[in-house]
Protein backbone atom coordinates (compact mmCIF):
# COMPACT_ATOMS: atom_id res chain seq x y z
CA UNK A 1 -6.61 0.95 24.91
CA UNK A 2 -7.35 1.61 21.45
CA UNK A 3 -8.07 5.16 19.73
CA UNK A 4 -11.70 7.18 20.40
CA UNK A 5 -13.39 8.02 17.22
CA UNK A 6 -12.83 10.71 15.83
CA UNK A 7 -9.25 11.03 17.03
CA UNK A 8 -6.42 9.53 14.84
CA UNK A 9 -5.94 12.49 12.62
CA UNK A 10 -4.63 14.47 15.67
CA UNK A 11 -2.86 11.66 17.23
CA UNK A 12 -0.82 11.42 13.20
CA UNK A 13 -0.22 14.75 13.66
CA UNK A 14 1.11 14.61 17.24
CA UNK A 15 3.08 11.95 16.53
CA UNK A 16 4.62 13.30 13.79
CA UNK A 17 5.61 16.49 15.46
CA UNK A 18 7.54 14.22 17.68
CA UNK A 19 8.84 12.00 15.53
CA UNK A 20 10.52 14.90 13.98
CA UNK A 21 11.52 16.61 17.25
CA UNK A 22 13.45 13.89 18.61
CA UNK A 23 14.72 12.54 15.12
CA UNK A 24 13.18 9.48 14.88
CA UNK A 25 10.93 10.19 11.97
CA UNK A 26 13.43 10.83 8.71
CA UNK A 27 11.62 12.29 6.12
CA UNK A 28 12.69 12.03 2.54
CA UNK A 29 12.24 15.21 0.54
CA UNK A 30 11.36 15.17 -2.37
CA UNK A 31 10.45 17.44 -5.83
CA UNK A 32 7.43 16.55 -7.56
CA UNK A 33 6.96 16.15 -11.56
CA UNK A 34 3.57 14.78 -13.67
CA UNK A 35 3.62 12.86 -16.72
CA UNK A 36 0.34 13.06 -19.01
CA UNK A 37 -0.65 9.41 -20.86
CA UNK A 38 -3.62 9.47 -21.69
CA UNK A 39 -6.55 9.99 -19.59
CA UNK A 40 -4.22 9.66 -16.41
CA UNK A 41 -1.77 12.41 -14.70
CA UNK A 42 0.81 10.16 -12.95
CA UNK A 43 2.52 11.79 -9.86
CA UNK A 44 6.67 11.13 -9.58
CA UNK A 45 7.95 12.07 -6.66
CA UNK A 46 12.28 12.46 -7.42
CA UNK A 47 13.85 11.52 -3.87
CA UNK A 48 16.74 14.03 -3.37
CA UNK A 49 18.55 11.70 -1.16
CA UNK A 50 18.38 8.05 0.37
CA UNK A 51 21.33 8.08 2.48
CA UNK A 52 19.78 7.29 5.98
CA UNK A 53 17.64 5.12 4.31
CA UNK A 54 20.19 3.04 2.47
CA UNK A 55 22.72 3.20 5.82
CA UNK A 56 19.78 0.96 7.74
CA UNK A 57 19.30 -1.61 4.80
CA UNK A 58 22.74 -1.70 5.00
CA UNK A 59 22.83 -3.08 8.36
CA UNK A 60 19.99 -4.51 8.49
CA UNK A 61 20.78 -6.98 5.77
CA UNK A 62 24.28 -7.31 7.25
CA UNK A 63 22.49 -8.50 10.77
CA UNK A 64 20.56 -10.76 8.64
CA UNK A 65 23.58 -12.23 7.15
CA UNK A 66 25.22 -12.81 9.90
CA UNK A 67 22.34 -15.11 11.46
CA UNK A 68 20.65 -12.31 13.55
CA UNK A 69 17.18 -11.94 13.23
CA UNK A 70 15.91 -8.07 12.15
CA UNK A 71 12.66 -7.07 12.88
CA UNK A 72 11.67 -3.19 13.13
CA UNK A 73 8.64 -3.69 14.57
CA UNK A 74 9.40 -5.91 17.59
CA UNK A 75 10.23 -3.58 19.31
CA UNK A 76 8.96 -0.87 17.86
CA UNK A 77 10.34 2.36 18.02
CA UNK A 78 7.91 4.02 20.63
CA UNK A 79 8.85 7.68 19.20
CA UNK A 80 7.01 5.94 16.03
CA UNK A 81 4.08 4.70 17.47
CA UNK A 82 1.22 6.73 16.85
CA UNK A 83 -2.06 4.48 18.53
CA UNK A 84 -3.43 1.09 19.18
CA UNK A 85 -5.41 0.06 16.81
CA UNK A 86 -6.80 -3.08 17.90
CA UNK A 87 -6.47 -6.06 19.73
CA UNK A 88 -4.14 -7.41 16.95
CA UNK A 89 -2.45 -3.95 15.51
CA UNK A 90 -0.87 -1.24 16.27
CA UNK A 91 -0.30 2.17 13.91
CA UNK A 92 2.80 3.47 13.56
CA UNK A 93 4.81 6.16 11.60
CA UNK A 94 6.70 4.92 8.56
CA UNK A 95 10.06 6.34 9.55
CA UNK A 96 11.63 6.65 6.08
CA UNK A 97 8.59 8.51 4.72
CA UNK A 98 8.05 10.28 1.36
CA UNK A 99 4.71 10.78 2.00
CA UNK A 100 3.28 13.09 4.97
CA UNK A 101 1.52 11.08 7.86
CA UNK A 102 2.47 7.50 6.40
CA UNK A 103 0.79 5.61 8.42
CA UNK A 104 1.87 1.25 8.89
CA UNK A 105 -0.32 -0.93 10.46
CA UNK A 106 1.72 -3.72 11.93
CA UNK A 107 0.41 -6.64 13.74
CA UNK A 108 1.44 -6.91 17.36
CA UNK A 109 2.87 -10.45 16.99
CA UNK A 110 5.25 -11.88 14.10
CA UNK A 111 3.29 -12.79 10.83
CA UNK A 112 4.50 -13.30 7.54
CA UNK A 113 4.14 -10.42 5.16
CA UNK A 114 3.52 -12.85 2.28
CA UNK A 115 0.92 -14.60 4.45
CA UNK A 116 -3.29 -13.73 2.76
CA UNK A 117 -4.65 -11.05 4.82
CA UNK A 118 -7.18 -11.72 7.30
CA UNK A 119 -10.12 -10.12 8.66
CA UNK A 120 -8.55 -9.00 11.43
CA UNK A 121 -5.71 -7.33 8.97
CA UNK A 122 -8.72 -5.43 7.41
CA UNK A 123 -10.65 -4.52 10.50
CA UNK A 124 -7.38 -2.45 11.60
CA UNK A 125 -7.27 -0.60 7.98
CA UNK A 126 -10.78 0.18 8.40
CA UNK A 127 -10.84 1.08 12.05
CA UNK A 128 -8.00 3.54 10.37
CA UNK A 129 -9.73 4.60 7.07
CA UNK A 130 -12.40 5.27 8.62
CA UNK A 131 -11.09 8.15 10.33
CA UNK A 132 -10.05 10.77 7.42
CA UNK A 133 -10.00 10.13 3.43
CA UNK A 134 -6.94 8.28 2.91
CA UNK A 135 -5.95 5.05 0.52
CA UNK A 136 -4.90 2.25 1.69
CA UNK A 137 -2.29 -0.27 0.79
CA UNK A 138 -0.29 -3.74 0.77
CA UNK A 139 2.71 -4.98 -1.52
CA UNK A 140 2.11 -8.43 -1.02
CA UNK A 141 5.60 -9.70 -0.87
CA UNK A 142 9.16 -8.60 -2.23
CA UNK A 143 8.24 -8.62 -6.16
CA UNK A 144 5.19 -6.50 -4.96
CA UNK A 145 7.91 -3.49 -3.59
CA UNK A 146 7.38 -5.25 0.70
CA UNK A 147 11.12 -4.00 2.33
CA UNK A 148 10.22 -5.58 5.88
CA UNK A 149 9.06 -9.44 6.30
CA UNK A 150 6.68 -8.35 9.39
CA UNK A 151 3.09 -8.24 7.81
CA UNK A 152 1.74 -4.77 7.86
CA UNK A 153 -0.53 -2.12 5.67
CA UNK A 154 -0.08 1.10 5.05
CA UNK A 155 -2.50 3.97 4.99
CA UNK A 156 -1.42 7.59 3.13
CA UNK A 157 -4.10 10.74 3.38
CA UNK A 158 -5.63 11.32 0.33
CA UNK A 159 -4.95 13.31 -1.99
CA UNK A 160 -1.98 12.14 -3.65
CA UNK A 161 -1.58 15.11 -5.05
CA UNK A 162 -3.19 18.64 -4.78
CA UNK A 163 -3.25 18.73 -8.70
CA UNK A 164 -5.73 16.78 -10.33
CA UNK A 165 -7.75 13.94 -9.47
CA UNK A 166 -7.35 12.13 -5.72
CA UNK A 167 -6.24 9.53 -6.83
CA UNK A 168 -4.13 9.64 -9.97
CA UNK A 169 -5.77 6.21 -11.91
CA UNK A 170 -9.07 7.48 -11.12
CA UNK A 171 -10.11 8.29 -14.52
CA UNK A 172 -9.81 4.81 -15.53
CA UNK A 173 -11.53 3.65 -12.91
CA UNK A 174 -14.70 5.87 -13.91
CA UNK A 175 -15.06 3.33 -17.14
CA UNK A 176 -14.69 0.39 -15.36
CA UNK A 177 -17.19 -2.45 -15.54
CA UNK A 178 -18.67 -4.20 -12.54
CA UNK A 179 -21.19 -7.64 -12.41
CA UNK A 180 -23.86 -8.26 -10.08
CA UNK A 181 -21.16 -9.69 -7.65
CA UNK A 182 -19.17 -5.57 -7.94
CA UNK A 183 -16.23 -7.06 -9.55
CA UNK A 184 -14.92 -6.07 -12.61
CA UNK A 185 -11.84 -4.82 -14.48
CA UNK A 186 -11.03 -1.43 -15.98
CA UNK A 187 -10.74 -1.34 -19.52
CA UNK A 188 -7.80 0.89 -19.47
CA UNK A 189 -5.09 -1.56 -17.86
CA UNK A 190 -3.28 -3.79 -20.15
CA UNK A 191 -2.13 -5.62 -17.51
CA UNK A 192 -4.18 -8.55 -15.36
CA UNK A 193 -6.49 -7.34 -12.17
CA UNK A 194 -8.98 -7.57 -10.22
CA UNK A 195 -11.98 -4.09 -9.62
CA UNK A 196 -14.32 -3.95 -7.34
CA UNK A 197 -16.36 -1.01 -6.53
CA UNK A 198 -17.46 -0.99 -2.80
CA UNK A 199 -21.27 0.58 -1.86
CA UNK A 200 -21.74 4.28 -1.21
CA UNK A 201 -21.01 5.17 2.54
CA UNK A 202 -18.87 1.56 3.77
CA UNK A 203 -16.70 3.67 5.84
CA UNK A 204 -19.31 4.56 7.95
CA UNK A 205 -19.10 0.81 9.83
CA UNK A 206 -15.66 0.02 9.87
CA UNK A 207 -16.73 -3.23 11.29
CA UNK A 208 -19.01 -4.10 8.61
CA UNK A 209 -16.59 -2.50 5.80
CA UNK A 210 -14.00 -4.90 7.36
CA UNK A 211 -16.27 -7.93 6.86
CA UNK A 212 -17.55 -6.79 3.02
CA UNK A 213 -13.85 -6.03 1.93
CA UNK A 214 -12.24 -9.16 2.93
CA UNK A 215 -15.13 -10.80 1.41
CA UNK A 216 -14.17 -8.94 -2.01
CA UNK A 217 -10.93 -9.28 -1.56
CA UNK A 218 -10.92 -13.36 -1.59
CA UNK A 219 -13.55 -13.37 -4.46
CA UNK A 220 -11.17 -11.03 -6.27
CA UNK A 221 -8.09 -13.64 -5.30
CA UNK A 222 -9.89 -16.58 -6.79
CA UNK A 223 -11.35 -14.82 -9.97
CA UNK A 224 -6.91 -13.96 -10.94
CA UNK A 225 -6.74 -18.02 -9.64
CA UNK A 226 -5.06 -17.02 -6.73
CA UNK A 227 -5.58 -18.92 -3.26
CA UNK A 228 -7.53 -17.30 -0.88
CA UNK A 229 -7.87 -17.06 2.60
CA UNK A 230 -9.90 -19.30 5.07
CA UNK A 231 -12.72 -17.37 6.39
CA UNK A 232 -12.88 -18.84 9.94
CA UNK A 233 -9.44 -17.51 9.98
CA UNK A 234 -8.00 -20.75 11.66
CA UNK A 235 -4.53 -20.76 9.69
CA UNK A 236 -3.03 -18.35 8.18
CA UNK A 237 -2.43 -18.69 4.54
CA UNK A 238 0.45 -18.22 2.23
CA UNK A 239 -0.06 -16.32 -0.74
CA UNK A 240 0.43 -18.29 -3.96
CA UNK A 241 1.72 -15.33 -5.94
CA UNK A 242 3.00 -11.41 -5.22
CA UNK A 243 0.18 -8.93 -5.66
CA UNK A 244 -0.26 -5.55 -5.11
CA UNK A 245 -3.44 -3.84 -3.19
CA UNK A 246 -5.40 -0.71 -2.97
CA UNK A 247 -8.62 0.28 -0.98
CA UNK A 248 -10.07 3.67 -0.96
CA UNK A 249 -13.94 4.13 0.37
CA UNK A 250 -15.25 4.18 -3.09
CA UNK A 251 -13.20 0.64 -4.69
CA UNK A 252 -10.33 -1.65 -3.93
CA UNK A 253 -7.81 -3.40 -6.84
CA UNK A 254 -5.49 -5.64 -6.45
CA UNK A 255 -2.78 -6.36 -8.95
CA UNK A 256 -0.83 -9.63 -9.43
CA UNK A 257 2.98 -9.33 -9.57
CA UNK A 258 5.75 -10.72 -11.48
CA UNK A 259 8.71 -8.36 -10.13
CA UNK A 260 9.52 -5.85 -8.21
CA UNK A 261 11.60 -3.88 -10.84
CA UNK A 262 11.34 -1.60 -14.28
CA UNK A 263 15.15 -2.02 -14.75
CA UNK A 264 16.02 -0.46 -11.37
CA UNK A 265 13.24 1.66 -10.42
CA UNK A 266 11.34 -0.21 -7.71
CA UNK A 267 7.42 0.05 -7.83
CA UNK A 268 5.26 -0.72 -5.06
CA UNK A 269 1.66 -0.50 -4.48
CA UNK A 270 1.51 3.15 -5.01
CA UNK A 271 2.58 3.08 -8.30
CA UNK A 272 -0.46 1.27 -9.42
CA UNK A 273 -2.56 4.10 -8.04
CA UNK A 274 -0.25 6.53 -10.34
CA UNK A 275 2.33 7.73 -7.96
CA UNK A 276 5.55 6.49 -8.59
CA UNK A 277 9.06 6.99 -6.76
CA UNK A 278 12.17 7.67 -8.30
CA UNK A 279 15.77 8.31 -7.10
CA UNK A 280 17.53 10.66 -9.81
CA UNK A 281 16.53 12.59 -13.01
CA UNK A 282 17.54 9.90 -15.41
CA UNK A 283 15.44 7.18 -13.55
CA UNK A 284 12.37 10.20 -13.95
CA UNK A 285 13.67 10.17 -17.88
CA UNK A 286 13.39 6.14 -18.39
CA UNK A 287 10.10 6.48 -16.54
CA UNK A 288 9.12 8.96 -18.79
CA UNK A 289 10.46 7.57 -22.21
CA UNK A 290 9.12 3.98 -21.51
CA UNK A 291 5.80 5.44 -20.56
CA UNK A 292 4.32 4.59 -17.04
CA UNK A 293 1.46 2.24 -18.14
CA UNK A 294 3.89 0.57 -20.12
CA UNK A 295 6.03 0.43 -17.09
CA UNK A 296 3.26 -0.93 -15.07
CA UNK A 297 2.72 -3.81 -17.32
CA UNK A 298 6.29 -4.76 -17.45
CA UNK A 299 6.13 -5.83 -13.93
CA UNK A 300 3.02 -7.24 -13.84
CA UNK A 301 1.16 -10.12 -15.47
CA UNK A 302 -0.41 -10.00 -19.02
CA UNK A 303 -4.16 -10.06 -19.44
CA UNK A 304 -5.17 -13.74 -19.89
CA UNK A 305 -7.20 -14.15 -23.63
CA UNK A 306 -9.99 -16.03 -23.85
């Protein structure tokens, strides 16, 4: 039975207090520094440790190598699982969290996390964004920061930070330019994307923000000349490059990829919202001396002249 309305903030919060209770839900503390560029504050969170985290890539890739197939979500860890989301999902707690109430939404059977989304992919974010302000995401394969091959979002609370704006890019967003059809690009990325701002109050039908998003998100697809996905949904459709994704309830972007890497800081989604993720004080200073817009282009693609 899936969640009532109205409910999945308590039911994160529940779940979280056991999660921690009975160990299964490892946070990974963090301190918290801001670089100014610009117009933008970018959020770095410095990790103080990895260790559990590192110990189950460890043996998960050494499972993998020796022919066994490794798949954290099936089974998932019930002292994880948070609610049923749908039909086709199911939220869970990201164990290995930096962020509070990290929420993944995982399909219930095996699909490939470098396969397009679908609309039943974003009727489960909605069903979940709905709920409380949050941003939601998807690294659309390895280059795009994706650590598990089992195709699932991911929802954070919003804000990022309690300094500044919500979300950290959002004063570039402000300036950027939309068409008739609401996509556009903001002027202050030097890097190739896709904008779209989505109509005042979507969240309010999570059925009908599911079915103008994934609309959106395939006309954003095709205008970077990606492939996009079928919309009858009978196939499931590989992605012809990595991309990153955000949705909030005010715009979604989505970011083509061409690695995962600035030298060995990996970025994810999150980073294109202006949180990043480090591991020690001289990653934070590379981060820093490079510049994170800079850094941001590095891994993505250029912006095509005309």
């Amino acid at each position: 039975m899936t969640f009532e309305h109205g409910t999945l903030w308590r039911l994160v919060v529940e779940a979280t207090e056991r999660g921690l209770r009975l160990g299964a839900l490892v946070p990974i503390p963090t301190g918290v520094v801001f670089i100014e560029e610009g117009r933008v504050r970018f959020l770095v969170r410095i990790m103080a440790s990895l260790a559990r985290k590192k110990e189950e890539r460890k043996r998960q890739d050494a499972e993998e190598a020796a022919g066994k197939i490794v798949n954290p979500f099936l089974p998932f860890d019930q002292d994880l699982f948070v609610a049923d989301v749908s039909d086709t999902h199911v939220a869970l707690l990201n164990k290995f969290n930096v962020v509070d109430h990290h929420l993944l939404i995982v399909t219930r059977h095996y699909e490939e996390q470098e396969t397009l989304l679908t609309l039943r992919d974003f009727d489960a974010l909605w069903r979940c964004m709905s709920e409380y302000e949050s941003l939601g995401f998807y690294n659309g394969g390895v280059e795009a920061g994706a650590s598990q091959k089992h195709k699932h979002l991911q929802v954070v609370p919003l804000p990022l930070s309690p300094h500044g704006p919500v979300v950290p890019v959002e004063p570039l967003l402000a300036a950027a330019s939309t068409g008739d059809d609401c996509l556009g690009f903001a002027p202050g990325f030097p890097f190739l994307h896709a904008f779209a701002r989505l109509r005042p109050g979507i969240a309010r039908s999570p059925v009908a923000a599911a079915q103008e998003t994934f609309s959106l998100y395939g006309c954003m697809l095709t205008s970077l000349g990606m492939s996009a996905p079928e919309p009858n949904e009978k196939r499931l459709v590989p992605q012809s490059m990595p991309y990153c994704l955000l949705v909030t309830r005010e715009w979604m972007l989505l970011v083509p990829r061409s690695r995962e890497h600035f030298e060995d800081i990996s970025l994810n989604s999150l980073a294109y919202a202006g949180s990043f993720f480090v591991t020690t004080d001289e990653q934070f200073l590379r981060l820093q001396s490079a510049g994170p817009m800079e850094v941001l282009a590095s891994v993505a693609l250029p912006i095509q002249k005309a």
